[in-house]
Protein backbone atom coordinates (compact mmCIF):
# COMPACT_ATOMS: atom_id res chain seq x y z
CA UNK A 1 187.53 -136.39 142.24
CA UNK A 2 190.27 -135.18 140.45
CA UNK A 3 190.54 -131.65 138.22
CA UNK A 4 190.35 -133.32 134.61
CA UNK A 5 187.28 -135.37 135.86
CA UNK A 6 185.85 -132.34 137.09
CA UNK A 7 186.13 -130.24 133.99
CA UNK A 8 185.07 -132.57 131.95
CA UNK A 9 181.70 -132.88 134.13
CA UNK A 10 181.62 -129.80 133.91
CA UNK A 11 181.93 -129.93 130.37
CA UNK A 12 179.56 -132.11 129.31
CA UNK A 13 176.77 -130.48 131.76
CA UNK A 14 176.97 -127.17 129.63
CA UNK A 15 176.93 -129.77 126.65
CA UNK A 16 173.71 -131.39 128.02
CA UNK A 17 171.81 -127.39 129.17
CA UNK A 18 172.88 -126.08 125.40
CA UNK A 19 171.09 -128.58 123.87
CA UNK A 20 167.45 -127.87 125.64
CA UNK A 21 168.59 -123.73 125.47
CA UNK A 22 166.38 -121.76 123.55
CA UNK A 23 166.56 -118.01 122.36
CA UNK A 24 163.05 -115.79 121.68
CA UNK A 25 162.07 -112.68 120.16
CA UNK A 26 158.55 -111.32 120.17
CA UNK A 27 157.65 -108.28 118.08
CA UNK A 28 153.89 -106.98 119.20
CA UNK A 29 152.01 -106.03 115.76
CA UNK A 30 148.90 -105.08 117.67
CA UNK A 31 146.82 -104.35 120.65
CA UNK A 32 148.57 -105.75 123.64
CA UNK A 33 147.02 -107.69 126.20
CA UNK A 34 147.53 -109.02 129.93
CA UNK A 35 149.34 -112.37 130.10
CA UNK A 36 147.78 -115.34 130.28
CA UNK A 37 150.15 -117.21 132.69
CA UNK A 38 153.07 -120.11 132.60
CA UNK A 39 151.89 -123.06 130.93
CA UNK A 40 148.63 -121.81 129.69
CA UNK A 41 147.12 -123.33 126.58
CA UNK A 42 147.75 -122.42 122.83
CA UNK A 43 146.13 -123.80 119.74
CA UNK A 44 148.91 -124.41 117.02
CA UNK A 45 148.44 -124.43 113.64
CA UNK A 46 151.90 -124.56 111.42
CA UNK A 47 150.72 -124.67 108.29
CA UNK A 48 147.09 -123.29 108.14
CA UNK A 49 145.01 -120.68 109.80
CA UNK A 50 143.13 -120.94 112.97
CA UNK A 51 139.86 -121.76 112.10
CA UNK A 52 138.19 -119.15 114.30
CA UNK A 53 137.67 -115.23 114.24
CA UNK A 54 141.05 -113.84 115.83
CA UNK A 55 143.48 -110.34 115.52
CA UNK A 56 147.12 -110.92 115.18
CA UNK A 57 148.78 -109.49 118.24
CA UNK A 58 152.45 -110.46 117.82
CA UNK A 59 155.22 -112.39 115.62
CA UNK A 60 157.85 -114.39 117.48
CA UNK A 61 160.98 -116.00 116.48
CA UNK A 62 162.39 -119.25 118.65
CA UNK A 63 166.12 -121.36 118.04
CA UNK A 64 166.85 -124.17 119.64
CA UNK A 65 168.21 -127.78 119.15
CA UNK A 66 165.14 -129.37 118.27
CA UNK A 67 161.85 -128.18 116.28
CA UNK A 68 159.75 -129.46 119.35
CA UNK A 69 162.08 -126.82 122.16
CA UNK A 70 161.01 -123.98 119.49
CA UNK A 71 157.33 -125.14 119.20
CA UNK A 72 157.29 -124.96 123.37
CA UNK A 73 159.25 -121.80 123.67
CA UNK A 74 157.24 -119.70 120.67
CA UNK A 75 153.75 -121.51 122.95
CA UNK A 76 155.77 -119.61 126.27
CA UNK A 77 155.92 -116.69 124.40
CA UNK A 78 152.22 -116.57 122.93
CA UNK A 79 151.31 -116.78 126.67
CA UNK A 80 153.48 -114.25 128.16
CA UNK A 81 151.65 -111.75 125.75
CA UNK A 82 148.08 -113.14 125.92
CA UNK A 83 147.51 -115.00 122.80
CA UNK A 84 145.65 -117.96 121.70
CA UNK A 85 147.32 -119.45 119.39
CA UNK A 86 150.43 -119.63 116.64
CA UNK A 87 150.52 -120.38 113.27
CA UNK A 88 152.23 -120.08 110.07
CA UNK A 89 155.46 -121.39 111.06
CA UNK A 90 158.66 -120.59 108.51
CA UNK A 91 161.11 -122.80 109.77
CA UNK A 92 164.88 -123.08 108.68
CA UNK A 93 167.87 -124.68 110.01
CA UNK A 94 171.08 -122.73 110.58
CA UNK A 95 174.62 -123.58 112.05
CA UNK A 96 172.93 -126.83 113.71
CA UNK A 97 169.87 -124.78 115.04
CA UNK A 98 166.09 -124.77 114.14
CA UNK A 99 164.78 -121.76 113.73
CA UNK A 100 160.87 -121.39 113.74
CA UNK A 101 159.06 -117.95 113.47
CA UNK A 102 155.20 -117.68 113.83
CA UNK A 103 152.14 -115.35 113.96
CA UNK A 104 150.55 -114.98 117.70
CA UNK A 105 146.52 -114.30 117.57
CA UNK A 106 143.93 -113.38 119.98
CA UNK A 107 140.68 -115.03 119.36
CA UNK A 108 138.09 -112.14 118.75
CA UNK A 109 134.31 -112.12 117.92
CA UNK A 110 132.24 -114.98 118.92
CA UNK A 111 135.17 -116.06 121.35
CA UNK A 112 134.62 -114.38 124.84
CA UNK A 113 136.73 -114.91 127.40
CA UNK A 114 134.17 -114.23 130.02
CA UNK A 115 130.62 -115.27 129.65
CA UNK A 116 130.06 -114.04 132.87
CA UNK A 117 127.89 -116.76 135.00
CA UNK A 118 126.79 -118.60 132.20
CA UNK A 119 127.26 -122.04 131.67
CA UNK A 120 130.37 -122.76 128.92
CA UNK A 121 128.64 -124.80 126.13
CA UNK A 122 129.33 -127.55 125.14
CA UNK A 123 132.99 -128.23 123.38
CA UNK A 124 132.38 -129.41 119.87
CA UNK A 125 136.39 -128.64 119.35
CA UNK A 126 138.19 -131.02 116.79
CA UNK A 127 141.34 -133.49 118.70
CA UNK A 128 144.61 -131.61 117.91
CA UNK A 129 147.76 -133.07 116.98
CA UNK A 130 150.43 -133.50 119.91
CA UNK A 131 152.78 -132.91 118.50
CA UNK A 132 151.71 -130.66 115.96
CA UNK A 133 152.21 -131.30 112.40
CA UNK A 134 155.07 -130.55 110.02
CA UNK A 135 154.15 -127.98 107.44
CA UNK A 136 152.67 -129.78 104.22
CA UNK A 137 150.24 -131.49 106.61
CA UNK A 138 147.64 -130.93 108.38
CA UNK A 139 145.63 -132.10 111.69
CA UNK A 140 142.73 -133.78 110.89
CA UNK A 141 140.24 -135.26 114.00
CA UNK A 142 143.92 -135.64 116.00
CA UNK A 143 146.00 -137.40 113.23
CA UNK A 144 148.21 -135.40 110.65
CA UNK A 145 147.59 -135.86 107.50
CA UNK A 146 149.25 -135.41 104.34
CA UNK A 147 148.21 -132.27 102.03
CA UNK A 148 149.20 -132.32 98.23
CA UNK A 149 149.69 -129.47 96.09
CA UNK A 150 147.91 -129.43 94.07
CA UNK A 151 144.98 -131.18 95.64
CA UNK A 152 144.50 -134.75 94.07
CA UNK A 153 141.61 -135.42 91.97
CA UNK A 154 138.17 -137.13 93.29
CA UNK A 155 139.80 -140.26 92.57
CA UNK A 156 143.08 -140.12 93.66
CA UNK A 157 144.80 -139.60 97.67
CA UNK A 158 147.80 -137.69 98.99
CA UNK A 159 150.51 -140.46 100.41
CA UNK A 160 152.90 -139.61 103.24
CA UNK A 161 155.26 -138.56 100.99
CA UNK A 162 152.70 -135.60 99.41
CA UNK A 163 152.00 -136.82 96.16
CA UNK A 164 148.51 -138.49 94.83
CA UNK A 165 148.32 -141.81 93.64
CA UNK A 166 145.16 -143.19 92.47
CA UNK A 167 142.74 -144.52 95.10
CA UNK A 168 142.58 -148.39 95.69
């Protein structure tokens, strides 16, 4: 193989790594905890609360290519410091990167992590949305759906592109 082939190989490897690269920052707020492990599960919730008793623990900042590198890398994060879950995304766009930042939480109150040698009840958990929803919408039994603002009347629904149109 010759030397210009080469480089430009080369070349268009880095090319091909940058695009997947991702920075973090993570700023603990509150009580720190053990982590949870590589790959461990975390609710997200981009434009809405969790809908469970939790503390938050830790903000975190992620850039990347893509919204859905940040999304992973800011999930990483949230288990390298022992949360739960992320929401409240602000996301921007800056010199061809997407910027995300989010809240990490710890579930708290009637969420133990042990219950000792006790049968887990049942899981009456809603589907989530993979991936998770844009901000403006919001995951309803799996699906994302739109959320107008202001709500639409009794008589009216919020289309895809957030506005409300009367009912058919």
């Amino acid at each position: 193989m010759n030397a210009a082939r080469t480089s430009t190989l080369l070349a268009f490897a880095l090319a091909a790594l940058s695009i997947s690269c991702t920075t973090a920052d993570v700023t603990r707020i509150g009580r720190a905890y053990p982590s949870k492990g590589a790959g461990c599960h975390v609710d997200v919730f981009p434009a809405t609360k969790p809908p469970y008793p939790y503390e938050d623990i830790a903000n975190g900042r992620a850039g990347c290519s893509f919204r859905s590198g940040c999304i992973e890398r800011l999930q990483a994060e949230a288990c390298d410091v022992g949360a739960d879950a992320i929401y409240a995304f602000e996301e921007g766009i800056a010199q061809n990167s997407t910027f995300i930042s989010a809240t990490f939480v710890r579930k708290t109150g009637d969420a133990p992590e042990d219950a000792g040698n006790e049968s887990p009840a049942p899981s009456h958990k809603k589907p989530s949305c993979s991936p998770p929803c844009s901000p403006g919408f919001s995951c309803e039994d799996g699906t994302c759906e739109p959320q107008c603002n202001p709500a639409c009347a009794a008589d009216e629904i919020c289309t895809q592109k957030r506005v409300c149109k009367p009912s058919p």
